[in-house]
N, C-alpha and C. Protein backbone atom coordinates (compact mmCIF):
# COMPACT_ATOMS: atom_id res chain seq x y z
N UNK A 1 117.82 142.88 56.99
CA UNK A 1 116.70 143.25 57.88
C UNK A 1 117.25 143.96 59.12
N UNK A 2 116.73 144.93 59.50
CA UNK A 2 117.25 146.43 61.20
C UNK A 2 116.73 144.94 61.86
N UNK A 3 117.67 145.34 62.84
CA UNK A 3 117.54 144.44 64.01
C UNK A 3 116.48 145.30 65.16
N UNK A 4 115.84 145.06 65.65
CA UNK A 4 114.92 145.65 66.06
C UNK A 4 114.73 145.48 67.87
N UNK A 5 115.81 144.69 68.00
CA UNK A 5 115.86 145.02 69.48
C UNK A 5 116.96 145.79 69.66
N UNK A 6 116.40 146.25 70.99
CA UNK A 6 117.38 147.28 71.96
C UNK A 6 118.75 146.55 72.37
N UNK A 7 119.43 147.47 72.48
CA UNK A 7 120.99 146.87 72.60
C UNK A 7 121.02 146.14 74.06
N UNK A 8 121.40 145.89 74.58
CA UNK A 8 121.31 145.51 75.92
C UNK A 8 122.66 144.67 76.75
N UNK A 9 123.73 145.01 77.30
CA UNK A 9 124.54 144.67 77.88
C UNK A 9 124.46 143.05 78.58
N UNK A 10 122.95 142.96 79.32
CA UNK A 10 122.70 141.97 80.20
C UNK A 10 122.58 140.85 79.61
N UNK A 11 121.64 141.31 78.05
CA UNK A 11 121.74 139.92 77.53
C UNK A 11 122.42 139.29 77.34
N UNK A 12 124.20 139.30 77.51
CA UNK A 12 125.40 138.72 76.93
C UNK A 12 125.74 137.53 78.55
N UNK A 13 125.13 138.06 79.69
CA UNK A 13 125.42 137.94 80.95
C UNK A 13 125.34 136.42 80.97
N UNK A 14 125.69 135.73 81.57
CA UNK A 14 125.29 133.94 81.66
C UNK A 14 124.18 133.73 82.07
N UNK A 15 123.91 134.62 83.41
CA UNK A 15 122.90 134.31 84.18
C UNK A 15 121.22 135.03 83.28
N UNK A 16 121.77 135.25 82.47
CA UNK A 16 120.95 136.30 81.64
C UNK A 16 120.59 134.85 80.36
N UNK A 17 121.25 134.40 79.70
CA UNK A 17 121.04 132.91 78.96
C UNK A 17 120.80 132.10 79.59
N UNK A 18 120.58 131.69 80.77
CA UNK A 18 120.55 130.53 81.72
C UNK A 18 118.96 130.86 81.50
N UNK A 19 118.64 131.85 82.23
CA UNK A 19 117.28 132.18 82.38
C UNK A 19 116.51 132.22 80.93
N UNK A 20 116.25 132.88 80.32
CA UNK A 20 115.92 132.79 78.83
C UNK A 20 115.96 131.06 78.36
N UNK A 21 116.97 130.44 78.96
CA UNK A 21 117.13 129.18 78.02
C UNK A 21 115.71 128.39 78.65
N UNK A 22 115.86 128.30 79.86
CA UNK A 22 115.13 127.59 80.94
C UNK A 22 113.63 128.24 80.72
N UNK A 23 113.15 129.49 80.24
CA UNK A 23 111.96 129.56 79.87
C UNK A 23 111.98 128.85 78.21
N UNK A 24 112.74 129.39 77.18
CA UNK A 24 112.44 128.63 76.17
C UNK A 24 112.09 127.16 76.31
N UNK A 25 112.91 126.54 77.43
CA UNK A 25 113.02 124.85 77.40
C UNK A 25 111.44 124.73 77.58
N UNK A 26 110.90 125.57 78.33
CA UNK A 26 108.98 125.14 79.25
C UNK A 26 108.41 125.65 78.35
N UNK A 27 108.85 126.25 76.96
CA UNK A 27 107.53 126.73 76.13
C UNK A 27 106.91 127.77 76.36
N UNK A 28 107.73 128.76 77.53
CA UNK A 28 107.36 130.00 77.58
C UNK A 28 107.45 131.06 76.44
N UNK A 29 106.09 131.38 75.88
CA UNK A 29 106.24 132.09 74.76
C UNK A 29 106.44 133.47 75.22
N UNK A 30 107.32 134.59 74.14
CA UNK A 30 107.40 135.46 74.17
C UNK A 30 106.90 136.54 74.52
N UNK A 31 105.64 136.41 73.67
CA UNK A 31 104.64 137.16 73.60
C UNK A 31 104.02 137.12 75.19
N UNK A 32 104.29 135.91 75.86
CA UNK A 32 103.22 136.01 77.10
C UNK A 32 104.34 136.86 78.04
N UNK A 33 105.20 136.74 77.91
CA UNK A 33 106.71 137.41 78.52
C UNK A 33 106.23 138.99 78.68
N UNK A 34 105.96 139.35 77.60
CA UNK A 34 106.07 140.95 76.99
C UNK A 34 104.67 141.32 77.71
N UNK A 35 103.97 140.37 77.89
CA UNK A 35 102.29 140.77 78.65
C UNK A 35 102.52 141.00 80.23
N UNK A 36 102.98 139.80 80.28
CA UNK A 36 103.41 140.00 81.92
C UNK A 36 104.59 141.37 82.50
N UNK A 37 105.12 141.70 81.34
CA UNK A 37 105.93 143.44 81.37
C UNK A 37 104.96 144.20 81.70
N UNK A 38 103.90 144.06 81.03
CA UNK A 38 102.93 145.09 80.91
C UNK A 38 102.06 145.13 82.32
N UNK A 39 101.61 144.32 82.98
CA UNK A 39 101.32 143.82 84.17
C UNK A 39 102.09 144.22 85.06
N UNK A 40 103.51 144.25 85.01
CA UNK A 40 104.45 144.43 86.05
C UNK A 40 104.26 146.01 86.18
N UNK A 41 104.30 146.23 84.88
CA UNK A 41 104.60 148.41 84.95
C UNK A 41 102.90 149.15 85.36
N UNK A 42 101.76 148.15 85.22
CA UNK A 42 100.36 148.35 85.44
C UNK A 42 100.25 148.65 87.17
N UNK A 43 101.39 147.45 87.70
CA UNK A 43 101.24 147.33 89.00
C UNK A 43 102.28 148.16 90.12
N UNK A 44 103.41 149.02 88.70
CA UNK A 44 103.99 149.35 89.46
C UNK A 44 103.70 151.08 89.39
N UNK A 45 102.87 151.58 88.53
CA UNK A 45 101.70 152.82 88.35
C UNK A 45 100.94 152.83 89.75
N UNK A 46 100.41 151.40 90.22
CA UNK A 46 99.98 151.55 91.22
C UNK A 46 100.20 151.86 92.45
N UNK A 47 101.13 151.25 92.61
CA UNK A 47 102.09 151.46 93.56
C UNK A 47 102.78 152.73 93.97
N UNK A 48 102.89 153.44 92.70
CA UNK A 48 103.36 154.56 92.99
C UNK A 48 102.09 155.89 93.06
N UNK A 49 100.82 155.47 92.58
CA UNK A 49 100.05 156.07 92.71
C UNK A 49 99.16 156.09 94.23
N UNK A 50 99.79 154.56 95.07
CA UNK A 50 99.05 154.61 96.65
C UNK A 50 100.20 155.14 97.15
N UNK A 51 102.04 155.49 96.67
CA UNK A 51 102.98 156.15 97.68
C UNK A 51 102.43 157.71 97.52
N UNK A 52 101.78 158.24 96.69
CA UNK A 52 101.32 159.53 96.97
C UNK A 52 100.37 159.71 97.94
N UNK A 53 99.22 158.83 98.27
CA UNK A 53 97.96 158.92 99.00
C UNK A 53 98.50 158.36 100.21
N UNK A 54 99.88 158.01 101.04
CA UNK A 54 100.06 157.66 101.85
C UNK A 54 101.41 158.29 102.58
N UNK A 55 101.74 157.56 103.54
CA UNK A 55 102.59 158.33 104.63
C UNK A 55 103.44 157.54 104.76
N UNK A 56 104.95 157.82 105.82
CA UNK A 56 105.37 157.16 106.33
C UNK A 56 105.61 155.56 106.07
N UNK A 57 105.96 154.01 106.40
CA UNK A 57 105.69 152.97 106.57
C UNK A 57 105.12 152.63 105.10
N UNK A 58 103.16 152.62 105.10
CA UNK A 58 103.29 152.71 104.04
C UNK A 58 103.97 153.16 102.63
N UNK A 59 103.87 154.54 102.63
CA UNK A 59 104.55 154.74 101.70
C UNK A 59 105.71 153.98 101.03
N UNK A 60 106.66 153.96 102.19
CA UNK A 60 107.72 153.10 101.69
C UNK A 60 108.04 151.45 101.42
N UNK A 61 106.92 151.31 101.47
CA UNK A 61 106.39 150.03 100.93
C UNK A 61 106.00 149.84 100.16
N UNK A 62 105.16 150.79 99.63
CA UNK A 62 104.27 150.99 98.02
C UNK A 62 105.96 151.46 97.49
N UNK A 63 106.78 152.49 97.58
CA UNK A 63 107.91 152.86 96.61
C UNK A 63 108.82 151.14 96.33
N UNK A 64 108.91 150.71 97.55
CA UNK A 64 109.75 149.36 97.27
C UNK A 64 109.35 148.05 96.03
N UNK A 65 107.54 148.21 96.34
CA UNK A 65 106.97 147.59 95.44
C UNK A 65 107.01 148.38 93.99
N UNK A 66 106.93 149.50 94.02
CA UNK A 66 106.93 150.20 92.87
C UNK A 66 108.56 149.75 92.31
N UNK A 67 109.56 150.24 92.79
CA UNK A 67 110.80 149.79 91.96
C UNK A 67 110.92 148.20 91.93
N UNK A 68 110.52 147.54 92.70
CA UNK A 68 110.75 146.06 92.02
C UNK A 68 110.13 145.38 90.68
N UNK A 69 108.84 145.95 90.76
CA UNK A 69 107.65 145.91 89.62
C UNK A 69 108.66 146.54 88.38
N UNK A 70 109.03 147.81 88.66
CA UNK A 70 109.85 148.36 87.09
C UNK A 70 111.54 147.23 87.06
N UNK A 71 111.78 147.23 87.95
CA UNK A 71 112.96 146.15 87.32
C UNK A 71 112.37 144.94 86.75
N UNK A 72 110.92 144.10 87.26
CA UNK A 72 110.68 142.93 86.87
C UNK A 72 109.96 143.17 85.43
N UNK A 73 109.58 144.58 85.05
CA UNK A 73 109.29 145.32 83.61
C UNK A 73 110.08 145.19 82.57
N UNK A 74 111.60 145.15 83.32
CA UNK A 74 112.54 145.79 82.22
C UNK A 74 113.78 144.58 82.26
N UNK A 75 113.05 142.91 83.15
CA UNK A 75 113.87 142.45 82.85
C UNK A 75 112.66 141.15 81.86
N UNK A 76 111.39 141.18 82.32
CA UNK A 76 110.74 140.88 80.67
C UNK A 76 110.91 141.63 79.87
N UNK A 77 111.18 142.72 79.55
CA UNK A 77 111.31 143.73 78.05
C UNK A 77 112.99 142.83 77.30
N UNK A 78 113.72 142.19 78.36
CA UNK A 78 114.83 141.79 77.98
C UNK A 78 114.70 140.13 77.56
N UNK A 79 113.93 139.94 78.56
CA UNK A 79 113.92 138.24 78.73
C UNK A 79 113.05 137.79 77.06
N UNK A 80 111.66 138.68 76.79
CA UNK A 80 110.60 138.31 75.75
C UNK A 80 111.77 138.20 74.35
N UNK A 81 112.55 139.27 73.85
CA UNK A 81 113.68 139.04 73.13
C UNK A 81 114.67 137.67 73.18
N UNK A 82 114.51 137.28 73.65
CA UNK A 82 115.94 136.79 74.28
C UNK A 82 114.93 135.10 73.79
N UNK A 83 113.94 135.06 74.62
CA UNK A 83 113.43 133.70 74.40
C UNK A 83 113.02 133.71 72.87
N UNK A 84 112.22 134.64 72.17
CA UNK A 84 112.08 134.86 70.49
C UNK A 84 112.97 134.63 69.35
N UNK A 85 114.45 135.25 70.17
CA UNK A 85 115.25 135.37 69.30
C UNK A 85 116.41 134.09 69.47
N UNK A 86 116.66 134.05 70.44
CA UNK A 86 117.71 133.10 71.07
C UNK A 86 116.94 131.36 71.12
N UNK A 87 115.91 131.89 71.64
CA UNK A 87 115.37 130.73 71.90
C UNK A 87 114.49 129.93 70.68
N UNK A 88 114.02 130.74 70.10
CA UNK A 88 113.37 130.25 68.35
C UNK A 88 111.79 130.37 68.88
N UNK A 89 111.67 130.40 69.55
CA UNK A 89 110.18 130.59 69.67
C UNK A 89 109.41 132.23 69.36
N UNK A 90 109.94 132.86 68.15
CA UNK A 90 108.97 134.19 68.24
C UNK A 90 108.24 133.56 66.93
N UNK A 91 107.10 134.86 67.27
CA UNK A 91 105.78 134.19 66.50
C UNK A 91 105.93 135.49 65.01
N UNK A 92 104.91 135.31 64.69
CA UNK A 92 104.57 136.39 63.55
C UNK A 92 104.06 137.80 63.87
N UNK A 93 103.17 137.80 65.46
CA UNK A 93 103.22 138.81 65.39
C UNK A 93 104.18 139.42 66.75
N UNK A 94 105.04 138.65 66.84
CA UNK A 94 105.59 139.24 68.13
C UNK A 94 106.19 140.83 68.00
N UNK A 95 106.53 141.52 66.37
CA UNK A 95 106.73 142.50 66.28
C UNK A 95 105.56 143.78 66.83
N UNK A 96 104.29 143.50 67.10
CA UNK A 96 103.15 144.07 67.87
C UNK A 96 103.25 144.02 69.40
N UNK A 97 103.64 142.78 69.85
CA UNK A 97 104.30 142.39 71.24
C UNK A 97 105.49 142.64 72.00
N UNK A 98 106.14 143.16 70.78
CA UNK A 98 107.37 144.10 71.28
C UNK A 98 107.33 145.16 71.17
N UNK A 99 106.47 145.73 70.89
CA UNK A 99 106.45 147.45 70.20
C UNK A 99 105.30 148.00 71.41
N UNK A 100 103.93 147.66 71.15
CA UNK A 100 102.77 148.34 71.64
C UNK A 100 102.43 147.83 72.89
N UNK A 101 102.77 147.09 74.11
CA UNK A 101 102.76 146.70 75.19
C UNK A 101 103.68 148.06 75.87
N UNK A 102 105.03 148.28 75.45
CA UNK A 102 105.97 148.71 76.45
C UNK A 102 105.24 150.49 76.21
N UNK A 103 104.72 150.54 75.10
CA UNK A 103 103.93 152.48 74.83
C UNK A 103 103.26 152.42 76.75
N UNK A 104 102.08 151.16 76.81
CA UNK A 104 101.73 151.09 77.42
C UNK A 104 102.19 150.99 79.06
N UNK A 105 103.31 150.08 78.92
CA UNK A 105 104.03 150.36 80.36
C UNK A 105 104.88 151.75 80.23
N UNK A 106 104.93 152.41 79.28
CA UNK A 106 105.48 153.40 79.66
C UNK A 106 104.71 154.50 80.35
N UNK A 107 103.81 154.49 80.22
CA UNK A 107 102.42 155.79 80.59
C UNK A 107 102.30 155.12 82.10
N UNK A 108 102.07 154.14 82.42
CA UNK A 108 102.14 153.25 83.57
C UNK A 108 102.83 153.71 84.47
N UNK A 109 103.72 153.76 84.33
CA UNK A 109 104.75 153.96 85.63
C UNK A 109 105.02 155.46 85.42
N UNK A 110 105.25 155.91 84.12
CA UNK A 110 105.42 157.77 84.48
C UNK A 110 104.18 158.71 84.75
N UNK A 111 103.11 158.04 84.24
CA UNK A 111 102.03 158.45 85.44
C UNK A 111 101.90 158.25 86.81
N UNK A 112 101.99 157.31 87.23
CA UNK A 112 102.46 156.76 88.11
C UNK A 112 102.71 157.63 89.18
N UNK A 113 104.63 157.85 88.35
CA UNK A 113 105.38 158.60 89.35
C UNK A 113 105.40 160.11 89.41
N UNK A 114 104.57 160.57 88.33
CA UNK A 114 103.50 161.59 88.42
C UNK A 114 102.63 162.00 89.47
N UNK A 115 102.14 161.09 90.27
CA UNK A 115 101.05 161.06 91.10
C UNK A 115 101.79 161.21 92.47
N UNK A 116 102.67 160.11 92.57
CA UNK A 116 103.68 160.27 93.30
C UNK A 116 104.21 161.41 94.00
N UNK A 117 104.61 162.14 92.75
CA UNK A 117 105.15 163.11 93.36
C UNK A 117 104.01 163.92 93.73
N UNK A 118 102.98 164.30 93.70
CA UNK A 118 101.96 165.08 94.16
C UNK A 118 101.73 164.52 95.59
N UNK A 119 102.03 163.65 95.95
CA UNK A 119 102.47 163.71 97.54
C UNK A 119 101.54 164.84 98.27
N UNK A 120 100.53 164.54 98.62
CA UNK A 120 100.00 166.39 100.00
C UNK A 120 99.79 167.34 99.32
N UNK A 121 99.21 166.75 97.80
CA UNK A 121 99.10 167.85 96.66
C UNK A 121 100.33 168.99 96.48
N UNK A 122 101.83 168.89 96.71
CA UNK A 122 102.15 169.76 96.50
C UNK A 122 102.88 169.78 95.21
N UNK A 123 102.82 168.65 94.37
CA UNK A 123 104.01 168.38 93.03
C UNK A 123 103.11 168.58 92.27
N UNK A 124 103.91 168.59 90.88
CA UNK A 124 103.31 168.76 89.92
C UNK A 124 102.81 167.69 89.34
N UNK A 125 101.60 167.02 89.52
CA UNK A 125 101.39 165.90 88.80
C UNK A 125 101.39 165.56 87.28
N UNK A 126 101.23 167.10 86.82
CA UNK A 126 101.24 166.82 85.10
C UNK A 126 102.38 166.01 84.70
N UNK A 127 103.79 166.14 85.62
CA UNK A 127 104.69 166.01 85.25
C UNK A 127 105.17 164.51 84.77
N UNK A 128 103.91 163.77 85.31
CA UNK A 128 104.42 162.23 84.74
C UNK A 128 103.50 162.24 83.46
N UNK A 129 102.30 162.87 83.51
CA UNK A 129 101.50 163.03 81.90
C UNK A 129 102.74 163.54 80.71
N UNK A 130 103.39 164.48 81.07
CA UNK A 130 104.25 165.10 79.77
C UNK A 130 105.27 164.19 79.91
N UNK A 131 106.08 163.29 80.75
CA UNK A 131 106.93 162.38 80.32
C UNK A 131 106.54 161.24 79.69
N UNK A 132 104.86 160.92 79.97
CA UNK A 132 104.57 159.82 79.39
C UNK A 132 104.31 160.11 77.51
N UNK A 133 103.97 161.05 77.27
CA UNK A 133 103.86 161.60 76.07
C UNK A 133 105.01 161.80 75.23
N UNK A 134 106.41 162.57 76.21
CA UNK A 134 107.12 162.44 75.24
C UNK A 134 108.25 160.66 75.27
N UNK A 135 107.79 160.19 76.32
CA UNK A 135 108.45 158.90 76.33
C UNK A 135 107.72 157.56 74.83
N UNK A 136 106.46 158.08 74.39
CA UNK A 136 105.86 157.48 73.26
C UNK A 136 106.23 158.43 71.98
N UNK A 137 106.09 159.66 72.04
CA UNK A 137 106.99 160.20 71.02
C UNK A 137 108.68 159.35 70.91
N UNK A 138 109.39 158.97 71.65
CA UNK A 138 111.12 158.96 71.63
C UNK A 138 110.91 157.24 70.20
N UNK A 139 109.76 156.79 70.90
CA UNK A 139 109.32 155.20 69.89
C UNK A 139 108.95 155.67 68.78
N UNK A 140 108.03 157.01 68.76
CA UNK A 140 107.55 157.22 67.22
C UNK A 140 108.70 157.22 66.09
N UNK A 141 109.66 157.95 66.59
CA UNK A 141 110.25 158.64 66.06
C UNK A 141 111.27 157.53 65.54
N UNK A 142 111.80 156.76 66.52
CA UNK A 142 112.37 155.29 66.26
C UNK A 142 111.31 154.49 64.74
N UNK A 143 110.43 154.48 65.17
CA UNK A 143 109.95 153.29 64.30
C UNK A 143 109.26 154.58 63.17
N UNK A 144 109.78 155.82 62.42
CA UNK A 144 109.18 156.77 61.47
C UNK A 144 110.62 156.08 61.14
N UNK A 145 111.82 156.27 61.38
CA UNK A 145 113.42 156.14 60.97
C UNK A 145 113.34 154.57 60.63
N UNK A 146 112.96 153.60 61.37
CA UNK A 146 112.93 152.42 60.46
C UNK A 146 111.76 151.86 59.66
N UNK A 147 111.21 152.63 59.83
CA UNK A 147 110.06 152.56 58.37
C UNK A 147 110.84 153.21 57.17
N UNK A 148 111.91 154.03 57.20
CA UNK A 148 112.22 154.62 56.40
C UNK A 148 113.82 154.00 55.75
N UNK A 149 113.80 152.87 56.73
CA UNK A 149 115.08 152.40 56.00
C UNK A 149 116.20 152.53 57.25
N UNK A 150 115.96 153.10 57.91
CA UNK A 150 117.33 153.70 59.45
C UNK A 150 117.54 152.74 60.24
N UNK A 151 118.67 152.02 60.65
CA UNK A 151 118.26 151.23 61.87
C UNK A 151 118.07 151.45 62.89
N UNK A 152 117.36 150.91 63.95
CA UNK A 152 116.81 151.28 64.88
C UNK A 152 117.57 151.82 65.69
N UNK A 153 116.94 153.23 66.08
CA UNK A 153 117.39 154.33 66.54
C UNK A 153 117.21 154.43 68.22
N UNK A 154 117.94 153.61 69.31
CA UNK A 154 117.77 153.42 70.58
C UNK A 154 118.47 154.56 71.55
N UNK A 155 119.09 155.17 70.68
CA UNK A 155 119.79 156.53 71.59
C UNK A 155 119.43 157.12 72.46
N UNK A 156 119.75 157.84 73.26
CA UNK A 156 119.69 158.12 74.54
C UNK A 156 119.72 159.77 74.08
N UNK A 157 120.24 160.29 75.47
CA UNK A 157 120.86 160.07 76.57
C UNK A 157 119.26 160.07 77.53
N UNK A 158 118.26 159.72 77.22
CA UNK A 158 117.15 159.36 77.52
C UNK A 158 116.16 158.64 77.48
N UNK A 159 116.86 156.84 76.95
CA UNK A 159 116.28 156.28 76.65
C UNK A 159 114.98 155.31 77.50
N UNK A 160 114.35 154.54 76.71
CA UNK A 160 113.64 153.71 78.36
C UNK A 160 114.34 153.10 78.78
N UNK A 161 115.60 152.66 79.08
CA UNK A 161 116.13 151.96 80.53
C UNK A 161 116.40 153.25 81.34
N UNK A 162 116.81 154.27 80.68
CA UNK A 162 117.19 155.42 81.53
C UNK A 162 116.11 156.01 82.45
N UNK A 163 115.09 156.48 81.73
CA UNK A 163 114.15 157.06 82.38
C UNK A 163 113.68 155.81 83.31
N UNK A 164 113.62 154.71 83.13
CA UNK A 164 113.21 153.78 84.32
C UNK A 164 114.02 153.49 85.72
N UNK A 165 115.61 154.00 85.36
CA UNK A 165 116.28 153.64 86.00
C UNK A 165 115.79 154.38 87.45
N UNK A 166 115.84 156.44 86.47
CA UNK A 166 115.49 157.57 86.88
C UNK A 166 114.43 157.60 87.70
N UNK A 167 113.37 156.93 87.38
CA UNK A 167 112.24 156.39 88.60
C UNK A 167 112.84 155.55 89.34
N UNK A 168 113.26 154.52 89.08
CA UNK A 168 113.55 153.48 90.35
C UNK A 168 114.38 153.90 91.58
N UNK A 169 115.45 154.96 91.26
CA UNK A 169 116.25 155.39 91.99
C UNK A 169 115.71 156.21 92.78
N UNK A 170 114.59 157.31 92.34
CA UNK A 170 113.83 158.10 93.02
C UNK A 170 112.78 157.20 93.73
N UNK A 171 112.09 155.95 93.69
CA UNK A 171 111.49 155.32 94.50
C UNK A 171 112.52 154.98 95.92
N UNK A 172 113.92 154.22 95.27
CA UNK A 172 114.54 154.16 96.28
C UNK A 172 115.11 155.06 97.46
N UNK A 173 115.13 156.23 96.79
CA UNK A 173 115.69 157.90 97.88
C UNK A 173 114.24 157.61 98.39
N UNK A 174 113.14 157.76 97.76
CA UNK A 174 111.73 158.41 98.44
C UNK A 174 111.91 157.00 99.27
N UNK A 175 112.04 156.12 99.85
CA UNK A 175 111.70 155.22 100.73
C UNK A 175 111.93 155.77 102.11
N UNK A 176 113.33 156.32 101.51
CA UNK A 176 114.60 157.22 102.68
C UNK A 176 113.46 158.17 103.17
N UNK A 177 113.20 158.92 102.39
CA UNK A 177 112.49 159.99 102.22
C UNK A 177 111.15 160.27 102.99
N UNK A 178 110.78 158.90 102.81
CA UNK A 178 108.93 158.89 103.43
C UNK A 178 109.34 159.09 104.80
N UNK A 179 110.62 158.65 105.99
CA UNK A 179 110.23 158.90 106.97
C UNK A 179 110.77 160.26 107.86
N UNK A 180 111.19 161.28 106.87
CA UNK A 180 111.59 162.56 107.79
C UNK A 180 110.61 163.61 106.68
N UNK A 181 109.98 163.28 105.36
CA UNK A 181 109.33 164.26 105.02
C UNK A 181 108.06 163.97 104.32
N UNK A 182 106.89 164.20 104.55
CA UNK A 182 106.00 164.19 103.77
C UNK A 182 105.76 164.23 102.11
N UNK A 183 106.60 164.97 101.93
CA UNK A 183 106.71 165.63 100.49
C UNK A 183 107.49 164.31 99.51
N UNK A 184 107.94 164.28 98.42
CA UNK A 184 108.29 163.45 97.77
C UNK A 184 109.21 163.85 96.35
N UNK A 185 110.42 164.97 96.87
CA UNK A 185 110.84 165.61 96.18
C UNK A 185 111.87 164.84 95.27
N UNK A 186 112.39 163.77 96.00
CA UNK A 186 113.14 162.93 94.99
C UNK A 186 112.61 162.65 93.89
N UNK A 187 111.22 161.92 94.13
CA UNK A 187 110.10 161.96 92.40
C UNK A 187 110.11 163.36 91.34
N UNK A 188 109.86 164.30 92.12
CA UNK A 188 109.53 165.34 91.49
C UNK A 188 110.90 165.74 90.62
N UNK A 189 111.88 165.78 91.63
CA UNK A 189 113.12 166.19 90.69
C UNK A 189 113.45 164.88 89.52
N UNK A 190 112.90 164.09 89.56
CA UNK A 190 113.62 162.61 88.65
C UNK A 190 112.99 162.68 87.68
N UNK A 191 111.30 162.93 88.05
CA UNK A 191 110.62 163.28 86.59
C UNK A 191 111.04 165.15 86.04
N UNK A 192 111.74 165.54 86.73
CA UNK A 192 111.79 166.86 85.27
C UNK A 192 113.74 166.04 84.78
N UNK A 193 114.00 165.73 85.03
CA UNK A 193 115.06 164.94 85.06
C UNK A 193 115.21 164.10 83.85
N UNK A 194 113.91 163.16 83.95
CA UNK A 194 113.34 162.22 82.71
C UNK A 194 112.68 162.99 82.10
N UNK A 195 112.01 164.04 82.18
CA UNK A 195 111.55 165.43 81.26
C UNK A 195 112.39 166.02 80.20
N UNK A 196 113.42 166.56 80.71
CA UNK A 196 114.28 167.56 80.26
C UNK A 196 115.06 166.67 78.98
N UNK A 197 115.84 165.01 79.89
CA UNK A 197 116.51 163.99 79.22
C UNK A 197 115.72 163.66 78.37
N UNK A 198 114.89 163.13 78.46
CA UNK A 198 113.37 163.09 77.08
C UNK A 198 113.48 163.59 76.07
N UNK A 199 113.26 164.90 76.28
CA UNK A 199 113.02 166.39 74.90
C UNK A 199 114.03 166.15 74.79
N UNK A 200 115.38 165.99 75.09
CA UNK A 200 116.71 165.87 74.04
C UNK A 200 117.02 165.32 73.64
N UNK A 201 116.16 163.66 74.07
CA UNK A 201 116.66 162.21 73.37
C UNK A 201 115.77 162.45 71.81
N UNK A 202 114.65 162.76 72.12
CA UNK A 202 113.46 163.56 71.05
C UNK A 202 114.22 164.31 69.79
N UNK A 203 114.77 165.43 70.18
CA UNK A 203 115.66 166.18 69.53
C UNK A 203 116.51 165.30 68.74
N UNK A 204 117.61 165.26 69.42
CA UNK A 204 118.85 164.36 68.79
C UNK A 204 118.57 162.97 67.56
N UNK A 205 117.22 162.08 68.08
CA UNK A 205 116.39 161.24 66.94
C UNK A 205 116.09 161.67 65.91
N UNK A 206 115.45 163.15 66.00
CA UNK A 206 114.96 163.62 64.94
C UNK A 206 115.96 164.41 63.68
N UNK A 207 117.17 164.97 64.89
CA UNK A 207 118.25 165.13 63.81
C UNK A 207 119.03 164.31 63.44
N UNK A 208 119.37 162.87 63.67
CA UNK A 208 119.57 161.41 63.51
C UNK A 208 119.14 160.96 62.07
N UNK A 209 117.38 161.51 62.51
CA UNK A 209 116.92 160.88 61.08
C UNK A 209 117.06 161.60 59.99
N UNK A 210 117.60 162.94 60.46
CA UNK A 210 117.03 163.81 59.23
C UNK A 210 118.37 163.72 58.72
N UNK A 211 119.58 163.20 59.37
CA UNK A 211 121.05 163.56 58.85
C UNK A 211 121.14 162.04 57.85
N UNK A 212 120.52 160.53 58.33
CA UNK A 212 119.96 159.88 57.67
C UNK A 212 119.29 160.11 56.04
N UNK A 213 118.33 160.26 56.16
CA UNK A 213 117.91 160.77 54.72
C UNK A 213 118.33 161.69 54.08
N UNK A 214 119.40 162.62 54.60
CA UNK A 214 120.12 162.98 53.62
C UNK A 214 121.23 162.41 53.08
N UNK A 215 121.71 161.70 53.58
CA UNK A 215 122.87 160.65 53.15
C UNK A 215 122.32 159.31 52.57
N UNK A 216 120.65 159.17 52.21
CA UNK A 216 120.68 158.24 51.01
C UNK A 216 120.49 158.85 49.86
């Protein structure tokens, strides 16, 4: 059976099993793990959608909340695994709970930081619509390759920790940012950034799979 989670460095961490163990011990189910991801990236869309409609102070308060929300996203996207697998508590359908929640936090926050960057109307806001699109394409394409027999195909050099990182870091400059400029160019450059990295993680999957099925 493809192992179907994402590779992940942290999970090996102590403090990374400590935590996981200590929710398994309370009966924290998985599935509610992977909801509350979804919640976190809901709230952190928001956040980045009031640092566009605001200034100064604010602003950099909504960006701070915005990157804490995507780390507390992407350390349930780690933790819901971890208690399922490690911990014995995944259910039957947790394969729905790991898959179709994070489509959703993904549109979340790269809309989001879409909006963001439109800052004083001067960014391009489409620009978190076309990352959110091709950030659900990079999954299609993953789960077309293990429907087909491939194991799961997490490659980069644009994957979702990347492109999240790519926002968080640009929340953190734009904090800098909110108080000598109006504008919000750190966003803007991070999403063609997570744009560009996107379409090639896209690319490279698709010739992945196709070099795949020719070698069965």
């Amino acid at each position: 059976m493809n192992d179907l989670r994402r590779p992940i460095a942290q999970r090996n961490h102590e403090w990374a099993r400590i935590i996981a163990a200590n929710l398994a011990e309370r009966g924290i189910k998985p599935n509610w793990i992977s909801a509350a991801g979804v919640g976190f990236a809901a709230l952190s869309g928001f956040f980045l959608f009031l640092a566009g409609q605001n200034f100064g102070l604010i602003r950099a308060i909504c960006l701070l909340f915005g990157s804490l929300s995507i780390l507390a996203r992407l350390l349930c996207n780690m933790f819901d695994g971890m208690v399922a697998v490690e911990g014995g508590l995944g259910e039957k359908d947790g394969p729905i709970w790991n898959e179709v929640p994070d489509r959703f936090a993904d549109v979340f926050i790269l809309v989001g930081a879409g909006f963001a960057a439109d800052a004083m109307q001067t960014g391009p806001v489409y620009l978190g619509w076309i990352c959110a699109i091709l950030a659900v394409l990079t999954a299609y394409i993953r789960e077309i390759g293990n429907r087909l027999g491939m194991e799961a195909d997490f490659s980069g050099p644009f994957a979702k920790p990347q492109r999240m990182w790519a926002i968080g870091a640009a929340c953190v400059i734009g904090i800098i940012e909110s108080f000598w400029s109006g504008h919000m160019l750190s966003m803007q450059i991070s999403l063609w950034v997570v744009l560009v990295g996107t379409a090639f993680t896209i690319l490279r999957r698709l010739m992945r799979l196709r070099a795949f099925l020719f070698s069965v």
